[in-house]
PDB file of N, CA and C in Angstrom:
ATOM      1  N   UNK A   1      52.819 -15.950 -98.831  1.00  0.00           N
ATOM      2  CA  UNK A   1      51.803 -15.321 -97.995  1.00  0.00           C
ATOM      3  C   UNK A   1      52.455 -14.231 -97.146  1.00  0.00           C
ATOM      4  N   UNK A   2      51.737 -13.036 -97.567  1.00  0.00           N
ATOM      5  CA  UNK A   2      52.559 -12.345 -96.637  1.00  0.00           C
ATOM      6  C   UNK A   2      51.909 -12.032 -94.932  1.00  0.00           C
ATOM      7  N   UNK A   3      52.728 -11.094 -93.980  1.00  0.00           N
ATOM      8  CA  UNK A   3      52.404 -11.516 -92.282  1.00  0.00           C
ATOM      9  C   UNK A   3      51.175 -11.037 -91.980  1.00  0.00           C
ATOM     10  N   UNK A   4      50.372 -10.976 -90.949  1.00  0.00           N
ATOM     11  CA  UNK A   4      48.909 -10.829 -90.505  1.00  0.00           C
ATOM     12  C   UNK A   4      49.210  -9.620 -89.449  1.00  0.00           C
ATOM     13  N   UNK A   5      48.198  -9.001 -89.210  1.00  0.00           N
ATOM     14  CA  UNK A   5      48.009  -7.601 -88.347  1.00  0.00           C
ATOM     15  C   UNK A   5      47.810  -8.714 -86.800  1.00  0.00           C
ATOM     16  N   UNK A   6      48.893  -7.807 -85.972  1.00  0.00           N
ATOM     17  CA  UNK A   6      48.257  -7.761 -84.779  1.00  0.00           C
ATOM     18  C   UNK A   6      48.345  -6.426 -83.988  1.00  0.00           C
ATOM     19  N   UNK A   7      48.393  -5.396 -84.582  1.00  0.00           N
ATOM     20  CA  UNK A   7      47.653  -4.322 -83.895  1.00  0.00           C
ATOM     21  C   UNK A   7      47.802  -3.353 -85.308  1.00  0.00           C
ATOM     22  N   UNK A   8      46.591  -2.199 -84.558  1.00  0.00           N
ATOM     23  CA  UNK A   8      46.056  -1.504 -85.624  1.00  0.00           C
ATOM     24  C   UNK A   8      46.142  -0.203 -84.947  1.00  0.00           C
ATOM     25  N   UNK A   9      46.476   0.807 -85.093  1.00  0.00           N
ATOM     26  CA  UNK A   9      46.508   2.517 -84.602  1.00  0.00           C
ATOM     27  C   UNK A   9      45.933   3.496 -85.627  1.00  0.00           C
ATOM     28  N   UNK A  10      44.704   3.605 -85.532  1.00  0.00           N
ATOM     29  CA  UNK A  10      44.280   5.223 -86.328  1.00  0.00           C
ATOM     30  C   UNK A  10      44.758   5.788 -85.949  1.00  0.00           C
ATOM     31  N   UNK A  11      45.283   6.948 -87.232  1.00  0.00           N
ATOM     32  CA  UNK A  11      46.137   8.135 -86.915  1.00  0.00           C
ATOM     33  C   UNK A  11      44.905   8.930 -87.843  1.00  0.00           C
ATOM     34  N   UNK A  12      45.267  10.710 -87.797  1.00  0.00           N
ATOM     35  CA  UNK A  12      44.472  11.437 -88.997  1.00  0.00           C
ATOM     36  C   UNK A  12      43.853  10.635 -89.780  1.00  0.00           C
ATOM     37  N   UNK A  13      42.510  10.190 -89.749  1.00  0.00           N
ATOM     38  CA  UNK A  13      42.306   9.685 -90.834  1.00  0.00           C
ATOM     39  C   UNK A  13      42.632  10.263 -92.284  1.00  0.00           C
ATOM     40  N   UNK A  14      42.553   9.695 -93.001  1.00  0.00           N
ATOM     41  CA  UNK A  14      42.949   8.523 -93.266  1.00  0.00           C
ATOM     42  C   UNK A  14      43.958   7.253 -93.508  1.00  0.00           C
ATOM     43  N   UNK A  15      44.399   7.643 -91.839  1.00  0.00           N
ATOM     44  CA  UNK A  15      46.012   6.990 -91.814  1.00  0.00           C
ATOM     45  C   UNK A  15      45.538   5.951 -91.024  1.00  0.00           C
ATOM     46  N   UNK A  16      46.398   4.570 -91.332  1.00  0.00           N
ATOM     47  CA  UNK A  16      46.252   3.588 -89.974  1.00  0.00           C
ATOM     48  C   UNK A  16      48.156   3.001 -90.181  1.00  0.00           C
ATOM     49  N   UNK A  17      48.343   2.930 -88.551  1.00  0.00           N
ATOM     50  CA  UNK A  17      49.826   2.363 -88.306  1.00  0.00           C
ATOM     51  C   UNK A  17      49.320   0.805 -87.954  1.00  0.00           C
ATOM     52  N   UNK A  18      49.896   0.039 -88.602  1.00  0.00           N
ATOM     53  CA  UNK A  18      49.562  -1.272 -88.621  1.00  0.00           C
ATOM     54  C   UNK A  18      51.393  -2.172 -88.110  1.00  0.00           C
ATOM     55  N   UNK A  19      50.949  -3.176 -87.072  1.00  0.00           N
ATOM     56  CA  UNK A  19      51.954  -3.904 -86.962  1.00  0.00           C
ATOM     57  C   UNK A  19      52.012  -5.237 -87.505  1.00  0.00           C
ATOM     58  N   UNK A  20      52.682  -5.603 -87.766  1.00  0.00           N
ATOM     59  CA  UNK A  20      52.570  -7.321 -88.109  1.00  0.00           C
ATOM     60  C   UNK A  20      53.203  -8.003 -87.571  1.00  0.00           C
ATOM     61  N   UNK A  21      52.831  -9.533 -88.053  1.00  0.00           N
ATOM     62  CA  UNK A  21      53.627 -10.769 -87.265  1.00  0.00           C
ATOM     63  C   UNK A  21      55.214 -10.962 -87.493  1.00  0.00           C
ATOM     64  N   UNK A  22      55.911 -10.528 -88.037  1.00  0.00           N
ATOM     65  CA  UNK A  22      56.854 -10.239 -88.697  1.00  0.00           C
ATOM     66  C   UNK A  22      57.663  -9.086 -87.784  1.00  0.00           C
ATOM     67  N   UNK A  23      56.593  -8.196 -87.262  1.00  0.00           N
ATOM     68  CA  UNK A  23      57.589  -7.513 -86.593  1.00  0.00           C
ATOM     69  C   UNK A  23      57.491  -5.841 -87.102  1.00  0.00           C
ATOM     70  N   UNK A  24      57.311  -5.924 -88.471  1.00  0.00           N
ATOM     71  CA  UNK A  24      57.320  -4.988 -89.409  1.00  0.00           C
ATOM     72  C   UNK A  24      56.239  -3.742 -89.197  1.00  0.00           C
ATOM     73  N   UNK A  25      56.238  -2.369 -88.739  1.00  0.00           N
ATOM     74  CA  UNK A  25      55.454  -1.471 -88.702  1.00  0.00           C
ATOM     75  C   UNK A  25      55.083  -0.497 -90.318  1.00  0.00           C
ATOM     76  N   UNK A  26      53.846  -0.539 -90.350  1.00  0.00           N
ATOM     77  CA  UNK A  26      54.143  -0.377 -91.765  1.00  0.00           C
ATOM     78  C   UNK A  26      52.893   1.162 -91.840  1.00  0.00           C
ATOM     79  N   UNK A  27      52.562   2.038 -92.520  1.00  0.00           N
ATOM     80  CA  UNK A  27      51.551   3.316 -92.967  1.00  0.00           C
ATOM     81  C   UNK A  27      50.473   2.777 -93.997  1.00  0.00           C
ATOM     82  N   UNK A  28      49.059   2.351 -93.839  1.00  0.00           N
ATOM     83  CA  UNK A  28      48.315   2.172 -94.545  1.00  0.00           C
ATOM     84  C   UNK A  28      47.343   3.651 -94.801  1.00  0.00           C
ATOM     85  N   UNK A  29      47.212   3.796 -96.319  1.00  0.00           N
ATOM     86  CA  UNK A  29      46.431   5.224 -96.598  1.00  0.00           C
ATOM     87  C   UNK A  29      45.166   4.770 -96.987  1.00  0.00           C
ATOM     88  N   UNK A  30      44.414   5.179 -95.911  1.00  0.00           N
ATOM     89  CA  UNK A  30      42.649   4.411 -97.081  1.00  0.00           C
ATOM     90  C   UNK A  30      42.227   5.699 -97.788  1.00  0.00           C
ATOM     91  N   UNK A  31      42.415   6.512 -97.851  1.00  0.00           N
ATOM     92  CA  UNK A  31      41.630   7.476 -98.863  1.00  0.00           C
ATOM     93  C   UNK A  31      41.364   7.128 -99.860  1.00  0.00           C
ATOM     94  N   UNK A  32      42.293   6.128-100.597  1.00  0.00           N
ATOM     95  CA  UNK A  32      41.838   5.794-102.276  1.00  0.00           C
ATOM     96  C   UNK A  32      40.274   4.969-102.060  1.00  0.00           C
ATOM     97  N   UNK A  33      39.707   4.457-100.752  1.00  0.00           N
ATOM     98  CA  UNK A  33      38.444   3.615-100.530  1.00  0.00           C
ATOM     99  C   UNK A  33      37.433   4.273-100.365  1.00  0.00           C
ATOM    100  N   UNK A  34      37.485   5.254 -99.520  1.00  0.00           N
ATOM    101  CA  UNK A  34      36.888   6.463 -99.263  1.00  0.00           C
ATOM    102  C   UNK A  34      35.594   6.673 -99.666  1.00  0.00           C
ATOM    103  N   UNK A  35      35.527   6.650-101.019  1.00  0.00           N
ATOM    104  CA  UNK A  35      34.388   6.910-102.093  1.00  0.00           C
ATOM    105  C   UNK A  35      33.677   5.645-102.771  1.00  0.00           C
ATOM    106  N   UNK A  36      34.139   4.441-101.955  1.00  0.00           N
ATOM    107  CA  UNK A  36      33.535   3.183-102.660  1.00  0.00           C
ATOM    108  C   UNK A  36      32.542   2.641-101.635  1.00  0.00           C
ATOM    109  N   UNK A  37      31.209   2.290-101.715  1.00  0.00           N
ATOM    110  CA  UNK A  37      30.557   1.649-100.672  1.00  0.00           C
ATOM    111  C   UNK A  37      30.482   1.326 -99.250  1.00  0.00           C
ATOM    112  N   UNK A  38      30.462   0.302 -98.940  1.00  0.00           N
ATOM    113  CA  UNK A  38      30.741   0.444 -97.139  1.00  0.00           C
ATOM    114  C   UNK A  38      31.558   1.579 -96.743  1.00  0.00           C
ATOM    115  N   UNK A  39      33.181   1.775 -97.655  1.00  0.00           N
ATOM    116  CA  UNK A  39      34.113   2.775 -96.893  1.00  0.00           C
ATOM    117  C   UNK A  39      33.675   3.904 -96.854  1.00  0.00           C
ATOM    118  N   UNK A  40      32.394   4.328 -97.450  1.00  0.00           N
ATOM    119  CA  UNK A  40      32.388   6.060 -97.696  1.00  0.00           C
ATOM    120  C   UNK A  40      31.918   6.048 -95.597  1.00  0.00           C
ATOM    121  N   UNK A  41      31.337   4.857 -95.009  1.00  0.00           N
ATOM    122  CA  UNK A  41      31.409   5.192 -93.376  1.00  0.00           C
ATOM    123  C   UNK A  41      32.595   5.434 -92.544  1.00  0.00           C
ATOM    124  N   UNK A  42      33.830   5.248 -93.346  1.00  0.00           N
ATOM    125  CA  UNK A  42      34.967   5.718 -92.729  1.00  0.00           C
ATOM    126  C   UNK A  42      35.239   7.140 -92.966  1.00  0.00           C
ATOM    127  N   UNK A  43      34.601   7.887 -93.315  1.00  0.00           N
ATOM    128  CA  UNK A  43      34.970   9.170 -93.670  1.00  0.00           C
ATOM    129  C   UNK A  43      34.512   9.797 -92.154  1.00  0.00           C
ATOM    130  N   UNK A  44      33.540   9.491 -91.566  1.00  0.00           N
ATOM    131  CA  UNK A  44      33.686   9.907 -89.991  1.00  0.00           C
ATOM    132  C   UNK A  44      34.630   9.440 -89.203  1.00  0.00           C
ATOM    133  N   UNK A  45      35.603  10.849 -88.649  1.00  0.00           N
ATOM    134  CA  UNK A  45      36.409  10.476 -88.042  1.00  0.00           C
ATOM    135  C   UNK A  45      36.448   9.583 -86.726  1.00  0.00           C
ATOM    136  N   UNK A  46      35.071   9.707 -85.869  1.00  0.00           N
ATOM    137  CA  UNK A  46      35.263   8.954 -84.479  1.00  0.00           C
ATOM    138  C   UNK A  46      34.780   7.241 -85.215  1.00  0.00           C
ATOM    139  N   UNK A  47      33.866   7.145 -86.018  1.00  0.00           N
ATOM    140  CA  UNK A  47      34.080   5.826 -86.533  1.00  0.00           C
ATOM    141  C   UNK A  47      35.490   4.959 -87.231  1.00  0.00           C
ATOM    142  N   UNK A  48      36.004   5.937 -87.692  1.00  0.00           N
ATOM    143  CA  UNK A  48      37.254   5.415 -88.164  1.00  0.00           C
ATOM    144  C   UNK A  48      38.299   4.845 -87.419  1.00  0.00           C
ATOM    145  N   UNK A  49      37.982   5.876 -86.525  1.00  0.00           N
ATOM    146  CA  UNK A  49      38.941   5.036 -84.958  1.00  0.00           C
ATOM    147  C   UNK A  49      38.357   4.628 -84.331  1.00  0.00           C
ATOM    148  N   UNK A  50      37.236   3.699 -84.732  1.00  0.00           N
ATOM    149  CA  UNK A  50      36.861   2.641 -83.929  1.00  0.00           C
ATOM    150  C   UNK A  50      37.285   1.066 -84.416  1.00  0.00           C
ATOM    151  N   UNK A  51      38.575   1.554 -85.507  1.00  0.00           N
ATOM    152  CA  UNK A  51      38.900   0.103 -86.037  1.00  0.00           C
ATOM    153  C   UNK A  51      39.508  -1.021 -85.197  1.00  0.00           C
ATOM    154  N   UNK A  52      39.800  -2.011 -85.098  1.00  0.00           N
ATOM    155  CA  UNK A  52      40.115  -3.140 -84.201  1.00  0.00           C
ATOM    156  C   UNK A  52      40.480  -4.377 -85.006  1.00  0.00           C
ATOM    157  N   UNK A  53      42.243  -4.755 -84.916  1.00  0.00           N
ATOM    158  CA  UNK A  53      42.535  -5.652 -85.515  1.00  0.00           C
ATOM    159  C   UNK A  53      42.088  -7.009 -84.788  1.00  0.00           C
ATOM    160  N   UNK A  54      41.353  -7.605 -85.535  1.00  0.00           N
ATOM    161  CA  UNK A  54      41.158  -9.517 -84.761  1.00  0.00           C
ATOM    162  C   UNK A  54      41.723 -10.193 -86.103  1.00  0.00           C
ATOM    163  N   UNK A  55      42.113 -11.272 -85.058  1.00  0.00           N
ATOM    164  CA  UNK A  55      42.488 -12.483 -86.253  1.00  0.00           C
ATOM    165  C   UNK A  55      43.628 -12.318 -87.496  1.00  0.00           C
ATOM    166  N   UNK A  56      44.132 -11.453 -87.440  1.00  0.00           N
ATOM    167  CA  UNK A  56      45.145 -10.955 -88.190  1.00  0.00           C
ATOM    168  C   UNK A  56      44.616 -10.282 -89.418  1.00  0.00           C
ATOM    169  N   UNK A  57      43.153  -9.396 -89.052  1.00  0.00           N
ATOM    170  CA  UNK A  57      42.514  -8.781 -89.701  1.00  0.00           C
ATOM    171  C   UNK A  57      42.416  -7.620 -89.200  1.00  0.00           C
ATOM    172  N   UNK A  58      42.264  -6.335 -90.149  1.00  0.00           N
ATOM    173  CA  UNK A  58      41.368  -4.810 -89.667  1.00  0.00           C
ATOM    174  C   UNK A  58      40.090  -5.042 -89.734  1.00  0.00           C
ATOM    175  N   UNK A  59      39.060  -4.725 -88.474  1.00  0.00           N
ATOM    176  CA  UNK A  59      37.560  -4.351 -88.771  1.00  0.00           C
ATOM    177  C   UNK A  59      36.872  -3.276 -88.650  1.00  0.00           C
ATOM    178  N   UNK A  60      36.012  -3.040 -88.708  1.00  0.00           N
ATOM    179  CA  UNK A  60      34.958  -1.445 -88.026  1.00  0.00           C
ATOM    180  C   UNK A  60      34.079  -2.559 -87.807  1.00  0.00           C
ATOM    181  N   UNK A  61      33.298  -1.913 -86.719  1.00  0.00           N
ATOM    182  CA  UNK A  61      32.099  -2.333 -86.146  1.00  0.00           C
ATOM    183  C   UNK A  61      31.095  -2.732 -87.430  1.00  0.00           C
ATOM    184  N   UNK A  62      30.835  -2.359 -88.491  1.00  0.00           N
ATOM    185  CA  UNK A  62      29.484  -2.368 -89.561  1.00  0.00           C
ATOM    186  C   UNK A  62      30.603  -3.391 -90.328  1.00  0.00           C
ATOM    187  N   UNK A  63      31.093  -4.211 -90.153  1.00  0.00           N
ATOM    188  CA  UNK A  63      31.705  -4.703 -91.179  1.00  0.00           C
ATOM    189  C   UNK A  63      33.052  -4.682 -91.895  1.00  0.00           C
ATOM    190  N   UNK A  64      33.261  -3.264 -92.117  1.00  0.00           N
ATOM    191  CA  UNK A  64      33.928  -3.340 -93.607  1.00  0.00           C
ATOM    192  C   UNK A  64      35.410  -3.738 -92.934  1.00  0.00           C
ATOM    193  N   UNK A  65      36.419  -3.945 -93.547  1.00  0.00           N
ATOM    194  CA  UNK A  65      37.643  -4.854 -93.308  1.00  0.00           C
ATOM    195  C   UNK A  65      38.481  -4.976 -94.693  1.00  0.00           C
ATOM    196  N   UNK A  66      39.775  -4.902 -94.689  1.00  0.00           N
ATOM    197  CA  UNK A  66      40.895  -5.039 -95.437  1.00  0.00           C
ATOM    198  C   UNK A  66      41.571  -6.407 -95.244  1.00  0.00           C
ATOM    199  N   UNK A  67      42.085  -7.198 -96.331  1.00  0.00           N
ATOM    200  CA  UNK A  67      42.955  -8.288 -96.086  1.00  0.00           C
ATOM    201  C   UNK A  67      44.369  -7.945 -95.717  1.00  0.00           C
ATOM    202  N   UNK A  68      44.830  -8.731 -95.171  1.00  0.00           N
ATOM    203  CA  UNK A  68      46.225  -8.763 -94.263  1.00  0.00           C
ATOM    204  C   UNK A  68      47.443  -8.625 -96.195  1.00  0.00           C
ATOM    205  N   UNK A  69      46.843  -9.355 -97.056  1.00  0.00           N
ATOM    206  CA  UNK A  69      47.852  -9.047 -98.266  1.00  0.00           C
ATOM    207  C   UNK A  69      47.768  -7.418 -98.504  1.00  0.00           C
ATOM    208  N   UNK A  70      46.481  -6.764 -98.965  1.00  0.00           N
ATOM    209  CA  UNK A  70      46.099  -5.670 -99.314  1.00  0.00           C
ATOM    210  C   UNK A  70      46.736  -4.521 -98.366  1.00  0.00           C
ATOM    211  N   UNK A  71      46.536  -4.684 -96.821  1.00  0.00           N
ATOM    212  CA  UNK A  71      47.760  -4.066 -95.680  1.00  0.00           C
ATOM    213  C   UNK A  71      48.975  -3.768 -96.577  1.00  0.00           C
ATOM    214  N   UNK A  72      49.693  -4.935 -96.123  1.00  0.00           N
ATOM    215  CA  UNK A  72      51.146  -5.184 -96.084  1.00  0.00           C
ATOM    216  C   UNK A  72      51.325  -5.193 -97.246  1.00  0.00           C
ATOM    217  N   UNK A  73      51.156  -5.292 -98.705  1.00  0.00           N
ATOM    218  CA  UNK A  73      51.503  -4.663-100.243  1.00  0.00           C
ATOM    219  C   UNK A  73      51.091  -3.065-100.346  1.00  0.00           C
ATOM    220  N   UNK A  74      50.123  -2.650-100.246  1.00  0.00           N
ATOM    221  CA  UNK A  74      49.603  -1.385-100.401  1.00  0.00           C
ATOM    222  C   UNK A  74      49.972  -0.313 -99.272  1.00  0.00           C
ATOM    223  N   UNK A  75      51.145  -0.756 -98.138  1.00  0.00           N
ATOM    224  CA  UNK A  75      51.225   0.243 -97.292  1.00  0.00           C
ATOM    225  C   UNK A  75      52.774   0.810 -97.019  1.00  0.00           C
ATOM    226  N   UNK A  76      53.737   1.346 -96.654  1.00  0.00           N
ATOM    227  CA  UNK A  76      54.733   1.247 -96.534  1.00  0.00           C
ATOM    228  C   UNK A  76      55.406   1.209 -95.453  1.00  0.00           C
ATOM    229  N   UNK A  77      56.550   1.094 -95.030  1.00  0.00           N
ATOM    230  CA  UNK A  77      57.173   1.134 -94.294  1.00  0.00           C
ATOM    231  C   UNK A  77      57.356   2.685 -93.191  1.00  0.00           C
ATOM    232  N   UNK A  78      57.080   2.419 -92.317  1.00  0.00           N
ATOM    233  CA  UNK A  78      57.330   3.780 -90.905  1.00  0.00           C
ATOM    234  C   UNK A  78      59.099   3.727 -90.319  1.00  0.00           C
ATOM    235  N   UNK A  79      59.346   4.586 -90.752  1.00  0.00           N
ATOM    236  CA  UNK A  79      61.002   4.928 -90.872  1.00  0.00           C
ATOM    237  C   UNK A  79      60.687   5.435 -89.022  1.00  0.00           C
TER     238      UNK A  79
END
């Protein structure tokens, strides 16, 4: 299992700096979501930074949300 979000930083969308339990700061890119259902509401920028990690989760207010695996595999490391 890999570690859980406890904080979340929009940058340019479609960037988010994500920390984990672990310690580990890592670059998540959502653009590849962008164009799929709920996410096409992240394409506004002041909604996008209205994300908020709970529970060792990302949310937006309407829902939509990423798993803590999907984070931390799909994002990389911030040198």
């Amino acid at each position: 299992m890999n570690p859980t979000i406890v904080t979340v930083e929009p940058r340019d969308p479609p960037t988010l700096i994500l920390t984990f339990t672990n310690g580990e700061q890592r670059c998540f890119d959502v653009s590849p979501y962008l164009n799929k259902g709920i996410f096409k509401e992240l394409t506004n920028s002041a909604y996008f930074r209205s994300v908020r990690a709970v529970s060792g989760f990302i949310v937006w207010p309407n829902g939509q949300d990423f798993s803590p695996d999907t984070l931390y595999l799909r994002s990389v490391p911030v040198s």
